[in-house]
PDB file of N, CA and C in Angstrom:
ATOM      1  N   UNK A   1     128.662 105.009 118.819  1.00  0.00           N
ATOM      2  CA  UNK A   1     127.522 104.164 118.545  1.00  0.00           C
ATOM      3  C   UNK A   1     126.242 104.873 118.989  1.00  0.00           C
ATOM      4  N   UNK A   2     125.366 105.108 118.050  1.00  0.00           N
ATOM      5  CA  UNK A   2     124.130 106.024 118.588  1.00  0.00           C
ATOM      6  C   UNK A   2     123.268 104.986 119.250  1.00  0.00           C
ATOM      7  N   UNK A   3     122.257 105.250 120.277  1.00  0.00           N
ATOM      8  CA  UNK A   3     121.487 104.229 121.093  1.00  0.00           C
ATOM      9  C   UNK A   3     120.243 104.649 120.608  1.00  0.00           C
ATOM     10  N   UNK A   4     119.168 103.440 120.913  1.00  0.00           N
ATOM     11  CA  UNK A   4     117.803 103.937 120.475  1.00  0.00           C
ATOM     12  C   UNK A   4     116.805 103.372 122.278  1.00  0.00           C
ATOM     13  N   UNK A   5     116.679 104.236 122.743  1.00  0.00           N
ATOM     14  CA  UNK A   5     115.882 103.530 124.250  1.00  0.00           C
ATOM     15  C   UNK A   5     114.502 103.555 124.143  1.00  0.00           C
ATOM     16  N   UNK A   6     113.588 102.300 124.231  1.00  0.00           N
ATOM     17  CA  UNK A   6     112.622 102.038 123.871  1.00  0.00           C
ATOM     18  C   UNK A   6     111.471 102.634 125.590  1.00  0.00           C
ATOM     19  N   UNK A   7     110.489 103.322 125.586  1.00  0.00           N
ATOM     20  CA  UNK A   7     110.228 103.188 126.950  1.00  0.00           C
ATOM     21  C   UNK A   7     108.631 103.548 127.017  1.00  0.00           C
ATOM     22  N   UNK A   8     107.749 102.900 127.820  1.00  0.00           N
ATOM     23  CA  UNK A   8     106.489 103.470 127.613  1.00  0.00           C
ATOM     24  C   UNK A   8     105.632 101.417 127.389  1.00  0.00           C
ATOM     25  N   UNK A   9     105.983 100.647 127.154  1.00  0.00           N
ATOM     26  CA  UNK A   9     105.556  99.922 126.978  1.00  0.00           C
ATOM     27  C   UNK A   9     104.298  98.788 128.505  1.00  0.00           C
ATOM     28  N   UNK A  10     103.592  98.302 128.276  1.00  0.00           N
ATOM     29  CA  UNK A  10     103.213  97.302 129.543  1.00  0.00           C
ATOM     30  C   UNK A  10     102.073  96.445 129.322  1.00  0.00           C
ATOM     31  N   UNK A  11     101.133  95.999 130.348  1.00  0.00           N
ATOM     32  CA  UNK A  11     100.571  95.456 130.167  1.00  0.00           C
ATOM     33  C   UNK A  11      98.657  96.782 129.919  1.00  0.00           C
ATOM     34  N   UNK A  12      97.791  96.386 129.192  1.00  0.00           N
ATOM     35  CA  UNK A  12      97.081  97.146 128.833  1.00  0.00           C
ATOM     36  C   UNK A  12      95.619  96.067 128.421  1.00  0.00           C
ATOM     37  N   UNK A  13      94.336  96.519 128.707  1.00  0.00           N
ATOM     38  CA  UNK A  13      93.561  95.872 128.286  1.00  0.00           C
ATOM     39  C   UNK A  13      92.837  96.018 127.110  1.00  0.00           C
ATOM     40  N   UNK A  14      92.254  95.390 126.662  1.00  0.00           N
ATOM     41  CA  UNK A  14      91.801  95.866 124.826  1.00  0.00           C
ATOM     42  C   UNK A  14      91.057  96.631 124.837  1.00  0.00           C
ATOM     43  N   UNK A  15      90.674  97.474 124.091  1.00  0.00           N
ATOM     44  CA  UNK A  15      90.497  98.778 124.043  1.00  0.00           C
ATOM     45  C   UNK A  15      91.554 100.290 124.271  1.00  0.00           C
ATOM     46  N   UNK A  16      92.468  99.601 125.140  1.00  0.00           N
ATOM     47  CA  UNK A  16      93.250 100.482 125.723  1.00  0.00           C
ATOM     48  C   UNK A  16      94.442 101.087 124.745  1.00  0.00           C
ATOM     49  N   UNK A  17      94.907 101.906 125.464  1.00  0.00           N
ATOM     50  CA  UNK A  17      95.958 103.286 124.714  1.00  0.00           C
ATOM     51  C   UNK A  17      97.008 102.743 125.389  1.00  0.00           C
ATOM     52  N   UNK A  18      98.204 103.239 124.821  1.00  0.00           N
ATOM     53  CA  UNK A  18      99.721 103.447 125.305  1.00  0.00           C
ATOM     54  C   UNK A  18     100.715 104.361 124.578  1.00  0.00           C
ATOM     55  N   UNK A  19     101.260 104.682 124.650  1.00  0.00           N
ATOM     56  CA  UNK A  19     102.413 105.586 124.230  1.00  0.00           C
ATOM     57  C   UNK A  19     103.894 105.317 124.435  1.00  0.00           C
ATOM     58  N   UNK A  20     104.264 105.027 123.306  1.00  0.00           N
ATOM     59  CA  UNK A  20     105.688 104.677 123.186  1.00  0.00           C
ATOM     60  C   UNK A  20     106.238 105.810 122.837  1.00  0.00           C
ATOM     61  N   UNK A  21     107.609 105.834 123.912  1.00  0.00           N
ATOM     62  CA  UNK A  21     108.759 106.908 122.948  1.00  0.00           C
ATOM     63  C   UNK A  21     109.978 106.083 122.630  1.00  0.00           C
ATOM     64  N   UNK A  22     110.319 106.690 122.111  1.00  0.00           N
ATOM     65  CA  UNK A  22     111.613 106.217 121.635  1.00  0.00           C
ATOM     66  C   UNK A  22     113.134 107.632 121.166  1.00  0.00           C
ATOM     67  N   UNK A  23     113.905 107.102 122.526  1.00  0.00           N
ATOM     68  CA  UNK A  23     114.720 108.494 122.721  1.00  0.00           C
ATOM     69  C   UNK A  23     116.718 108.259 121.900  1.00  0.00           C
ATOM     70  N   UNK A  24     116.505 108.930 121.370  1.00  0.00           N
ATOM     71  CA  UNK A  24     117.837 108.944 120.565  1.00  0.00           C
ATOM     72  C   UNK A  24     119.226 109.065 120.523  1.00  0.00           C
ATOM     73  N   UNK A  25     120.459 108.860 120.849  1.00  0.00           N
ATOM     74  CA  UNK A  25     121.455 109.423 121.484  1.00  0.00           C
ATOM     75  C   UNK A  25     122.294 110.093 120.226  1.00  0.00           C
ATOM     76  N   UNK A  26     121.460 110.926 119.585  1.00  0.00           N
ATOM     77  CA  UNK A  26     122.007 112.032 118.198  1.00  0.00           C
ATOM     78  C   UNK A  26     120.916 112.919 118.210  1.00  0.00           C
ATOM     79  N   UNK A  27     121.132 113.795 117.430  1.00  0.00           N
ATOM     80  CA  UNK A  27     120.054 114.275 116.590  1.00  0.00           C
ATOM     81  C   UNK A  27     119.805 114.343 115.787  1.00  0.00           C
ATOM     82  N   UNK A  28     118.177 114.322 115.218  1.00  0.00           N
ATOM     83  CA  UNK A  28     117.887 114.014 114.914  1.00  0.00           C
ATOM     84  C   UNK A  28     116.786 114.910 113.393  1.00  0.00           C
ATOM     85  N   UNK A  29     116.872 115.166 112.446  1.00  0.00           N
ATOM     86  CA  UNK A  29     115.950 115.736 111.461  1.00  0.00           C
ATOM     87  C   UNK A  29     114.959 115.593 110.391  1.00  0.00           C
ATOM     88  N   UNK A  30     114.246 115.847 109.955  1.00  0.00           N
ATOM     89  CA  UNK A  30     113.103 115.663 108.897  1.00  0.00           C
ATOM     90  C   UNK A  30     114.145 114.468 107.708  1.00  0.00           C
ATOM     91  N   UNK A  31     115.303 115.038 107.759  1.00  0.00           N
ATOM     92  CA  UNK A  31     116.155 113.746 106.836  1.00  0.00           C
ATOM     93  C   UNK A  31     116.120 112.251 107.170  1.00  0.00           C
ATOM     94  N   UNK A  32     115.912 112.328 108.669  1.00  0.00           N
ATOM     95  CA  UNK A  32     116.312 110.862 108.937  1.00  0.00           C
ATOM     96  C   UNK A  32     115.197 110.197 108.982  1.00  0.00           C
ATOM     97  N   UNK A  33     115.235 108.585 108.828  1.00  0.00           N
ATOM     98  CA  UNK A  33     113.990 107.745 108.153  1.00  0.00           C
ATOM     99  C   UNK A  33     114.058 107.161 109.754  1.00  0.00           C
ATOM    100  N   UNK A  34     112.817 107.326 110.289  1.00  0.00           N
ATOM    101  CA  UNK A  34     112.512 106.660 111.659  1.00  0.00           C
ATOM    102  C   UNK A  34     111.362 106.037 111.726  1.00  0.00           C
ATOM    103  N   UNK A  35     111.389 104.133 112.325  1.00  0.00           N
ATOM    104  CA  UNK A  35     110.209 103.489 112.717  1.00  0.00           C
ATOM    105  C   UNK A  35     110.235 103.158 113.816  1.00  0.00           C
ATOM    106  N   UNK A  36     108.634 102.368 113.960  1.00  0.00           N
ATOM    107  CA  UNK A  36     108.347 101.166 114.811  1.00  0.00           C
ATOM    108  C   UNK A  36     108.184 100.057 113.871  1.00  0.00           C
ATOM    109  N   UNK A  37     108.956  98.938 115.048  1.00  0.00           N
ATOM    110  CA  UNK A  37     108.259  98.178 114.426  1.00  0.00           C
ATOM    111  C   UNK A  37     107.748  97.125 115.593  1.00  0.00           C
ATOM    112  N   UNK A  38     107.477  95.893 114.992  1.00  0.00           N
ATOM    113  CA  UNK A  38     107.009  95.098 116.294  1.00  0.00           C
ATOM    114  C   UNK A  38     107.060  93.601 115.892  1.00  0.00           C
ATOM    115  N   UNK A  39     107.423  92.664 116.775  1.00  0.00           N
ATOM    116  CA  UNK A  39     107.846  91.336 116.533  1.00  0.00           C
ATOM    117  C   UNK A  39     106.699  90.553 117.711  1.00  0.00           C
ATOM    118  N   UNK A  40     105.838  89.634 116.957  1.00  0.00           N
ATOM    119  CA  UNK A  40     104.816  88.671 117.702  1.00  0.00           C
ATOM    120  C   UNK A  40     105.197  87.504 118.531  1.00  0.00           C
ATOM    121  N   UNK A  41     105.117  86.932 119.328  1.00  0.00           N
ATOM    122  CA  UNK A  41     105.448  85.667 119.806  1.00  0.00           C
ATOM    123  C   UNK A  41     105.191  84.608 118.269  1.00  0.00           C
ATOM    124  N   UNK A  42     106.879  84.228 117.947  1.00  0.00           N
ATOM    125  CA  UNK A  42     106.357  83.550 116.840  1.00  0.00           C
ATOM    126  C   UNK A  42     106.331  84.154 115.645  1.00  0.00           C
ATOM    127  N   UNK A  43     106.579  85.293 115.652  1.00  0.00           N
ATOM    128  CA  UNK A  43     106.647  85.844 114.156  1.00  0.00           C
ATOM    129  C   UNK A  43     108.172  86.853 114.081  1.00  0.00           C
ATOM    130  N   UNK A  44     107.815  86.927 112.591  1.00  0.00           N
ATOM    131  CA  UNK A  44     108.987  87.600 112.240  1.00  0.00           C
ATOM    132  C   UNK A  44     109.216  89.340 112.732  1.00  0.00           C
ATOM    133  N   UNK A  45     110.019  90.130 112.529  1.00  0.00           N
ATOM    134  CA  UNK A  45     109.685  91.912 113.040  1.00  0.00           C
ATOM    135  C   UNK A  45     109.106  92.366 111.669  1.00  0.00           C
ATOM    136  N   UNK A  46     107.811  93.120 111.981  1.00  0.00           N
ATOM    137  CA  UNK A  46     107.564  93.937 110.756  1.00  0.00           C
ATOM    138  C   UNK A  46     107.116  95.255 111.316  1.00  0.00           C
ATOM    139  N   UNK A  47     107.155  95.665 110.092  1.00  0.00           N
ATOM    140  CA  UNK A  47     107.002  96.956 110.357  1.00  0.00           C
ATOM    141  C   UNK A  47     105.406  98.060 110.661  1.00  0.00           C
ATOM    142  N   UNK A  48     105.193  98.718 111.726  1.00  0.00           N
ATOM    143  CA  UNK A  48     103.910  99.163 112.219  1.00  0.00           C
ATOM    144  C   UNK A  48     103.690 100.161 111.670  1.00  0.00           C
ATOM    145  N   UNK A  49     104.997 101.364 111.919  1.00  0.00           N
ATOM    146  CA  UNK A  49     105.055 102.656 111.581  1.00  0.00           C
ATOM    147  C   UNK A  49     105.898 103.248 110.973  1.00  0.00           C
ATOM    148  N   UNK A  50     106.180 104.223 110.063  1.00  0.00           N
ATOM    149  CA  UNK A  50     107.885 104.758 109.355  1.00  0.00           C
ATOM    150  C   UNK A  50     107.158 106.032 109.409  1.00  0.00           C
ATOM    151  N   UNK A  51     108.349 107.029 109.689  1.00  0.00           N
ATOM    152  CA  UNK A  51     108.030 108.721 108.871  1.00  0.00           C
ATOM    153  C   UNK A  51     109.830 108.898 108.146  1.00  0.00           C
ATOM    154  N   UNK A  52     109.288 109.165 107.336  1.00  0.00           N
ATOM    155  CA  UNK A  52     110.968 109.446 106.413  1.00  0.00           C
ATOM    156  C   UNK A  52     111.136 110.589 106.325  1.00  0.00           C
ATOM    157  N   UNK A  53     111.645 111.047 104.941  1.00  0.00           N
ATOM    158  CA  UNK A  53     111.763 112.740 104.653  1.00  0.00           C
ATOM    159  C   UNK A  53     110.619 113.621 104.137  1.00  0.00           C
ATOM    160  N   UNK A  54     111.111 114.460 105.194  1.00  0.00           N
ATOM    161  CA  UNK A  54     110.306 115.638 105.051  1.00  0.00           C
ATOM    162  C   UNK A  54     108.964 114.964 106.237  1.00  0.00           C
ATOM    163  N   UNK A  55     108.979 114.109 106.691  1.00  0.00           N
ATOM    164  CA  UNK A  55     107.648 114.014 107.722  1.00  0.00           C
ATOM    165  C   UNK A  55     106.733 112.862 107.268  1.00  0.00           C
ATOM    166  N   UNK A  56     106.890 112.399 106.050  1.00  0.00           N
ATOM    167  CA  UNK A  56     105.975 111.846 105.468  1.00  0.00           C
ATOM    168  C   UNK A  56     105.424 110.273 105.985  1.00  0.00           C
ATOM    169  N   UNK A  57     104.379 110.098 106.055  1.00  0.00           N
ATOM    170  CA  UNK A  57     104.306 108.595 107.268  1.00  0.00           C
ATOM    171  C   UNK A  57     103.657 107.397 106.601  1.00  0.00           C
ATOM    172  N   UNK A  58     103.780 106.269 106.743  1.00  0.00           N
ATOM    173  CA  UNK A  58     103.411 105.082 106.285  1.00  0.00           C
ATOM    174  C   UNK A  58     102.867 103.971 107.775  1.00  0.00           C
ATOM    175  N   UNK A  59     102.013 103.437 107.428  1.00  0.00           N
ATOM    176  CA  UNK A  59     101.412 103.043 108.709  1.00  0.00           C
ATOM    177  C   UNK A  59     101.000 101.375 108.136  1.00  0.00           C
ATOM    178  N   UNK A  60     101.462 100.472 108.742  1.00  0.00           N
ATOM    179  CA  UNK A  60     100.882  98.984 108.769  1.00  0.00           C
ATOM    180  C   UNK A  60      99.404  98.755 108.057  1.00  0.00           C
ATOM    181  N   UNK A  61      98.882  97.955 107.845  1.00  0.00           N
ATOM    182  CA  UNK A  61      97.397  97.917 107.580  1.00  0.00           C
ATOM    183  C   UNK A  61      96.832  97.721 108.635  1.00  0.00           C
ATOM    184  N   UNK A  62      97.295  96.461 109.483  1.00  0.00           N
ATOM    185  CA  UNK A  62      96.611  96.254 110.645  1.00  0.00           C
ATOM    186  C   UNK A  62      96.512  97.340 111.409  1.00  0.00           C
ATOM    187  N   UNK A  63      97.442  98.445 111.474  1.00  0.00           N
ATOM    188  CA  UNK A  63      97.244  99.050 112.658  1.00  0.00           C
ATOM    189  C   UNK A  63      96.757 100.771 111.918  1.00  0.00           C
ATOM    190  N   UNK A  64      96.404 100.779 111.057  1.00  0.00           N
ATOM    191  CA  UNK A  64      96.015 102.175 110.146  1.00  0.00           C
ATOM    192  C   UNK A  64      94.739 102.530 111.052  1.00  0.00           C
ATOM    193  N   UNK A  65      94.562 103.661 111.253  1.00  0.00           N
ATOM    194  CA  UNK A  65      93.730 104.518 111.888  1.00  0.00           C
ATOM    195  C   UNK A  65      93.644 104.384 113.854  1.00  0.00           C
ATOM    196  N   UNK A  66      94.910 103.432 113.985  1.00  0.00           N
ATOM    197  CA  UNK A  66      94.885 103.069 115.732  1.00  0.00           C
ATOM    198  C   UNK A  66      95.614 103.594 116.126  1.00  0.00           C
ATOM    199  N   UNK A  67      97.027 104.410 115.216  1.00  0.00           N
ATOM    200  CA  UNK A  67      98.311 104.537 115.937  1.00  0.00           C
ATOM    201  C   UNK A  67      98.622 106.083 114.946  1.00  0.00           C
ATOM    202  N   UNK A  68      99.500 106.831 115.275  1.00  0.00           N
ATOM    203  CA  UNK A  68      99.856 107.823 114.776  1.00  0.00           C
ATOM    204  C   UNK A  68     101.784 107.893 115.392  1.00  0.00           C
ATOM    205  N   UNK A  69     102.331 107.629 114.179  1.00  0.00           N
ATOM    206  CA  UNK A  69     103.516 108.057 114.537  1.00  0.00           C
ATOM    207  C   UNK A  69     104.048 109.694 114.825  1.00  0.00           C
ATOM    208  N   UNK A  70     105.367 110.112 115.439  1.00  0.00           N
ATOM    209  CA  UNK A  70     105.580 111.370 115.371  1.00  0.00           C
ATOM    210  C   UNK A  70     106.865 111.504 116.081  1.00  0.00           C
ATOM    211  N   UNK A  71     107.574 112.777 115.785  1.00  0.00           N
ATOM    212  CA  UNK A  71     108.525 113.002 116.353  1.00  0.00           C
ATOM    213  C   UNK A  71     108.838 114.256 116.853  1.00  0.00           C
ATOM    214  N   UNK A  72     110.052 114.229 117.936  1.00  0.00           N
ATOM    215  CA  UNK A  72     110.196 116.129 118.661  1.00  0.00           C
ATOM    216  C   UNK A  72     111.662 115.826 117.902  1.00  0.00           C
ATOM    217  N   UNK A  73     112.158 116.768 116.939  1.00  0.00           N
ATOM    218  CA  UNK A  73     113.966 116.640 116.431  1.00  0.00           C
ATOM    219  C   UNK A  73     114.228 117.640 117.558  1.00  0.00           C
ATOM    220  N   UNK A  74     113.779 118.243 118.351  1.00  0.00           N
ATOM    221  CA  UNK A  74     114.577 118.629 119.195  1.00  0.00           C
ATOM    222  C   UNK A  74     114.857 118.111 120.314  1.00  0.00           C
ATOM    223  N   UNK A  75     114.276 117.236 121.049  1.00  0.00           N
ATOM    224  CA  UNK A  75     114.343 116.183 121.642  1.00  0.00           C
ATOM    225  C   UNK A  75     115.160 115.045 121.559  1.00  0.00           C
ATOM    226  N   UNK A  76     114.987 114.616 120.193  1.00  0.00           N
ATOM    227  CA  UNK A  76     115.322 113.447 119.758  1.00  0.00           C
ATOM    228  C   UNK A  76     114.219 112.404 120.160  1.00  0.00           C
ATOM    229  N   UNK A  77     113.825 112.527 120.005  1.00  0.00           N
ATOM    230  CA  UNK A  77     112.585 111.669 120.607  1.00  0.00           C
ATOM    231  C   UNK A  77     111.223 111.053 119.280  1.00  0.00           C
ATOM    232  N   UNK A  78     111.126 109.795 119.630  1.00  0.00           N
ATOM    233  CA  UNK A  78     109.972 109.015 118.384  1.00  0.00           C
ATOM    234  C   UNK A  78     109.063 108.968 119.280  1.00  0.00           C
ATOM    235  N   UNK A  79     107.652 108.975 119.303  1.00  0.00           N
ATOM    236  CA  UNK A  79     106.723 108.249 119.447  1.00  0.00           C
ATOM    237  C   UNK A  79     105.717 107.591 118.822  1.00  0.00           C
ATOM    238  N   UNK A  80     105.410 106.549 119.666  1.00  0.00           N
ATOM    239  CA  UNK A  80     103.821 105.756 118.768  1.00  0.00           C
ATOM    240  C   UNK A  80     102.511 106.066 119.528  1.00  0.00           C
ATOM    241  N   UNK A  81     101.872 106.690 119.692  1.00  0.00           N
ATOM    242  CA  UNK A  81     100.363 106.688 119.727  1.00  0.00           C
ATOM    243  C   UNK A  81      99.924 105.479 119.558  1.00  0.00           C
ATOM    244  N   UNK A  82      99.285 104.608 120.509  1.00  0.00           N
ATOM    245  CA  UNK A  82      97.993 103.327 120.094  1.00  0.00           C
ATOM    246  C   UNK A  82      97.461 103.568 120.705  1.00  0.00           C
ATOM    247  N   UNK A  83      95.692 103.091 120.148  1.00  0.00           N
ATOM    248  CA  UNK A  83      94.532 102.981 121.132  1.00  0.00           C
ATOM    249  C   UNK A  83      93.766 102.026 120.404  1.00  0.00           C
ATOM    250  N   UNK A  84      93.108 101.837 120.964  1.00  0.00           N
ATOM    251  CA  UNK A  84      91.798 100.704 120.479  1.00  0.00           C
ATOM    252  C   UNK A  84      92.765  99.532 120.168  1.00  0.00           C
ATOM    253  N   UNK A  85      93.594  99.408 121.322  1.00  0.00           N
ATOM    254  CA  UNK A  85      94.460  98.049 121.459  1.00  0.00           C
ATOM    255  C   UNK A  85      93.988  96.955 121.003  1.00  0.00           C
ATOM    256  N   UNK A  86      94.255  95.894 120.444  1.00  0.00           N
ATOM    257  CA  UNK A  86      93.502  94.594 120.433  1.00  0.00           C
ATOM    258  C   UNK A  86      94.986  93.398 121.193  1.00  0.00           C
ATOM    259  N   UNK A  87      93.640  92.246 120.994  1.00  0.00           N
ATOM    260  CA  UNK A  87      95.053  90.876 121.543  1.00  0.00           C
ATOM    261  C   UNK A  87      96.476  91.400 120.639  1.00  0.00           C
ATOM    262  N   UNK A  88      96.032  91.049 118.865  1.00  0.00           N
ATOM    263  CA  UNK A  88      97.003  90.715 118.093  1.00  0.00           C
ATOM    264  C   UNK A  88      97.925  91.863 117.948  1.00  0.00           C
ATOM    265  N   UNK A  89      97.974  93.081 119.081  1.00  0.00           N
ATOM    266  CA  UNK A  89      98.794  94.198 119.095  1.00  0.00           C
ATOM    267  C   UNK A  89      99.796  93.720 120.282  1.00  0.00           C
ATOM    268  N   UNK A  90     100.040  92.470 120.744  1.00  0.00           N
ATOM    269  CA  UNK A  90     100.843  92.414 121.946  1.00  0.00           C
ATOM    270  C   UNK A  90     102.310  91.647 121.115  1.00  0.00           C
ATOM    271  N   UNK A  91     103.098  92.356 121.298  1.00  0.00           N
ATOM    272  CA  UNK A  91     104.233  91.789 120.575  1.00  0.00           C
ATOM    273  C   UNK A  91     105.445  93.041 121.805  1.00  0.00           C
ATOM    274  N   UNK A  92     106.329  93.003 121.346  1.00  0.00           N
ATOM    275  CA  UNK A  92     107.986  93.653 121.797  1.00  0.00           C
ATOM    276  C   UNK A  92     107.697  94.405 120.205  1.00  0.00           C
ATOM    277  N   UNK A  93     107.968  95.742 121.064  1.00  0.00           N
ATOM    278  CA  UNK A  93     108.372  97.097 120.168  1.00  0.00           C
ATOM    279  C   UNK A  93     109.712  97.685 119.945  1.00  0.00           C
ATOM    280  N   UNK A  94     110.229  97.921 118.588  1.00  0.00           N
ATOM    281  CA  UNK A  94     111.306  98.073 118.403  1.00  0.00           C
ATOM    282  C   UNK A  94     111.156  99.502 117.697  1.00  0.00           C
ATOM    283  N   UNK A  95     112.112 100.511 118.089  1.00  0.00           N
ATOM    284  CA  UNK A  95     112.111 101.911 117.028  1.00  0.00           C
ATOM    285  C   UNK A  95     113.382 101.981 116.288  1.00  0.00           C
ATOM    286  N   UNK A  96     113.666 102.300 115.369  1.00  0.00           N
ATOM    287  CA  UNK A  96     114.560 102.046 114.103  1.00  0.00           C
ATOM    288  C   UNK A  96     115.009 103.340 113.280  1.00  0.00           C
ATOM    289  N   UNK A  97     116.479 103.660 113.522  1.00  0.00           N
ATOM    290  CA  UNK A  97     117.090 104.941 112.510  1.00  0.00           C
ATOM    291  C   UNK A  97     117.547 104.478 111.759  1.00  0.00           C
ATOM    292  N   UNK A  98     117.625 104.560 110.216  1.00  0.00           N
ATOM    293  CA  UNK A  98     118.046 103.804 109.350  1.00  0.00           C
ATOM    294  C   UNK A  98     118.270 104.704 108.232  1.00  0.00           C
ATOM    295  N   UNK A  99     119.154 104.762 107.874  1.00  0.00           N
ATOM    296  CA  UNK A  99     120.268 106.209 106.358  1.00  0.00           C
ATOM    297  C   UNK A  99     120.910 104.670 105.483  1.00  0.00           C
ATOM    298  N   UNK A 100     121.714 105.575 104.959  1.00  0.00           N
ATOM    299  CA  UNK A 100     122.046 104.748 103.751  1.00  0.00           C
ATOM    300  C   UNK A 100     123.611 104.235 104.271  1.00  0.00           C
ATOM    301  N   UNK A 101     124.044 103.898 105.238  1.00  0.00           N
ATOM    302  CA  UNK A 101     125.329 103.514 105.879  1.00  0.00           C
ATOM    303  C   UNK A 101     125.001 103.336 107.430  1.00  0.00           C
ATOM    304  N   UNK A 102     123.896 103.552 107.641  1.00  0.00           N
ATOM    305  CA  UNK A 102     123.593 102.559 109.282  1.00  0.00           C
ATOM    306  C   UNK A 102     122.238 102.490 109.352  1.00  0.00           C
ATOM    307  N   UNK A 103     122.279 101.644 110.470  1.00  0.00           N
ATOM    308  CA  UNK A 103     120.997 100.573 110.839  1.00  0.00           C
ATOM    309  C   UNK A 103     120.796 100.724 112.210  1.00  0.00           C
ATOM    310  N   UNK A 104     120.382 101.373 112.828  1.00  0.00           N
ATOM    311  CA  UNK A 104     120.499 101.465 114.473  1.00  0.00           C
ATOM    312  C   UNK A 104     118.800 100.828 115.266  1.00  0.00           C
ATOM    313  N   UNK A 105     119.022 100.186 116.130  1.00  0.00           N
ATOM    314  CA  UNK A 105     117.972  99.844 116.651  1.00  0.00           C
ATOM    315  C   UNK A 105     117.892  99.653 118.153  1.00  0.00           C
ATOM    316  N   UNK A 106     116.631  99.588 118.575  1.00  0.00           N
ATOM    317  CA  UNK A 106     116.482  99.638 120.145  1.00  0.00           C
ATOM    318  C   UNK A 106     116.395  98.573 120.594  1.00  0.00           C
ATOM    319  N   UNK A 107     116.283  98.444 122.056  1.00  0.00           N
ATOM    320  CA  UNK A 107     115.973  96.722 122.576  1.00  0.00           C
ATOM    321  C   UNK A 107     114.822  96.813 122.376  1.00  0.00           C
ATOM    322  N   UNK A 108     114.310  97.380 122.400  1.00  0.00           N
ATOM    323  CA  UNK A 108     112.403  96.707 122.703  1.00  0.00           C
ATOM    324  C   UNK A 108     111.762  97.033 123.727  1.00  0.00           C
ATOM    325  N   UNK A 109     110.480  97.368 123.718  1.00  0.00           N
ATOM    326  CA  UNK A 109     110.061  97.506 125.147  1.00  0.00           C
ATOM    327  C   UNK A 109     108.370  96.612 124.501  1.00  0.00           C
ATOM    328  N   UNK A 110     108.016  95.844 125.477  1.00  0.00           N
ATOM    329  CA  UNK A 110     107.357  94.594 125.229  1.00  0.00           C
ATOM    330  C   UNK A 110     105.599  95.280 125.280  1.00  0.00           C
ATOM    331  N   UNK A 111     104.593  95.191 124.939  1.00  0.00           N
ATOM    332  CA  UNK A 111     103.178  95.545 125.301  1.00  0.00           C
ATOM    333  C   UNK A 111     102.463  94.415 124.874  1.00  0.00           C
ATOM    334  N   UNK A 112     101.790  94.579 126.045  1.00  0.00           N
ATOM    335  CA  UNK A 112     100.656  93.075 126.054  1.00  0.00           C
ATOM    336  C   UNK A 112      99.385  93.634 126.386  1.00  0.00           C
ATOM    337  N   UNK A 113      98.755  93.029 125.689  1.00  0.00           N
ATOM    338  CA  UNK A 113      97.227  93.331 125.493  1.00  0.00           C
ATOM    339  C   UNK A 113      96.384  92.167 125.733  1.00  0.00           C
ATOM    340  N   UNK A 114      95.268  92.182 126.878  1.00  0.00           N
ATOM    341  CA  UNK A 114      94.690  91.347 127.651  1.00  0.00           C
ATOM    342  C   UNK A 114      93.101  91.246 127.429  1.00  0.00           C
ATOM    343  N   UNK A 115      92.733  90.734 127.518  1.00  0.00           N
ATOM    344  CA  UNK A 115      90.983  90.262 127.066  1.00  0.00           C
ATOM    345  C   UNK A 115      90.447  90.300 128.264  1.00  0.00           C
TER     346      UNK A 115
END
């Protein structure tokens, strides 16, 4: 069973930065389709960030020009880049490996954003 460990998450004030990784128990290559995503108090999980094949990245609307996804395949390792935090960025973060025969996902690591 591959694991996805979510870590980097906390409390942060608006304006503020954080950095999520997200560490893999495989490895990992330009083939494999890797996100964030993020679930609101109250809402459903959607999706923030994806890079699929070959590198290529797709980014939320809300959060376009705040966050930069990326990855080390030698590591195994995801991260999210945020800054210019706002309230409606405080939700539980989830990172996501997903092929055409599995679905793997992390617990979450939670970020709250304070006024």
């Amino acid at each position: 069973q591959v694991q996805l460990v979510e870590s980097g998450g906390g409390l942060v004030q608006v304006g503020g930065s954080l950095r999520l990784s997200c560490a893999i128990s495989k490895t990992i290559t330009n083939i494999n389709h890797l996100g964030w995503y993020r679930r609101a108090p109250g809402e459903q999980r959607k999706s923030v960030a994806s890079m699929g094949v070959g590198g290529n990245t797709n980014y939320g609307d809300s959060v376009k020009g705040r966050v930069t996804i990326s990855r080390d395949n030698a590591k195994s390792q995801l991260y999210l880049e945020m800054s210019n935090l706002k309230p409606d960025d405080t939700a539980v973060y989830y990172c996501r490996n997903v092929g055409v025969t599995f679905d793997y996902w992390g617990q979450g690591t939670q970020v709250t954003v304070s006024s």
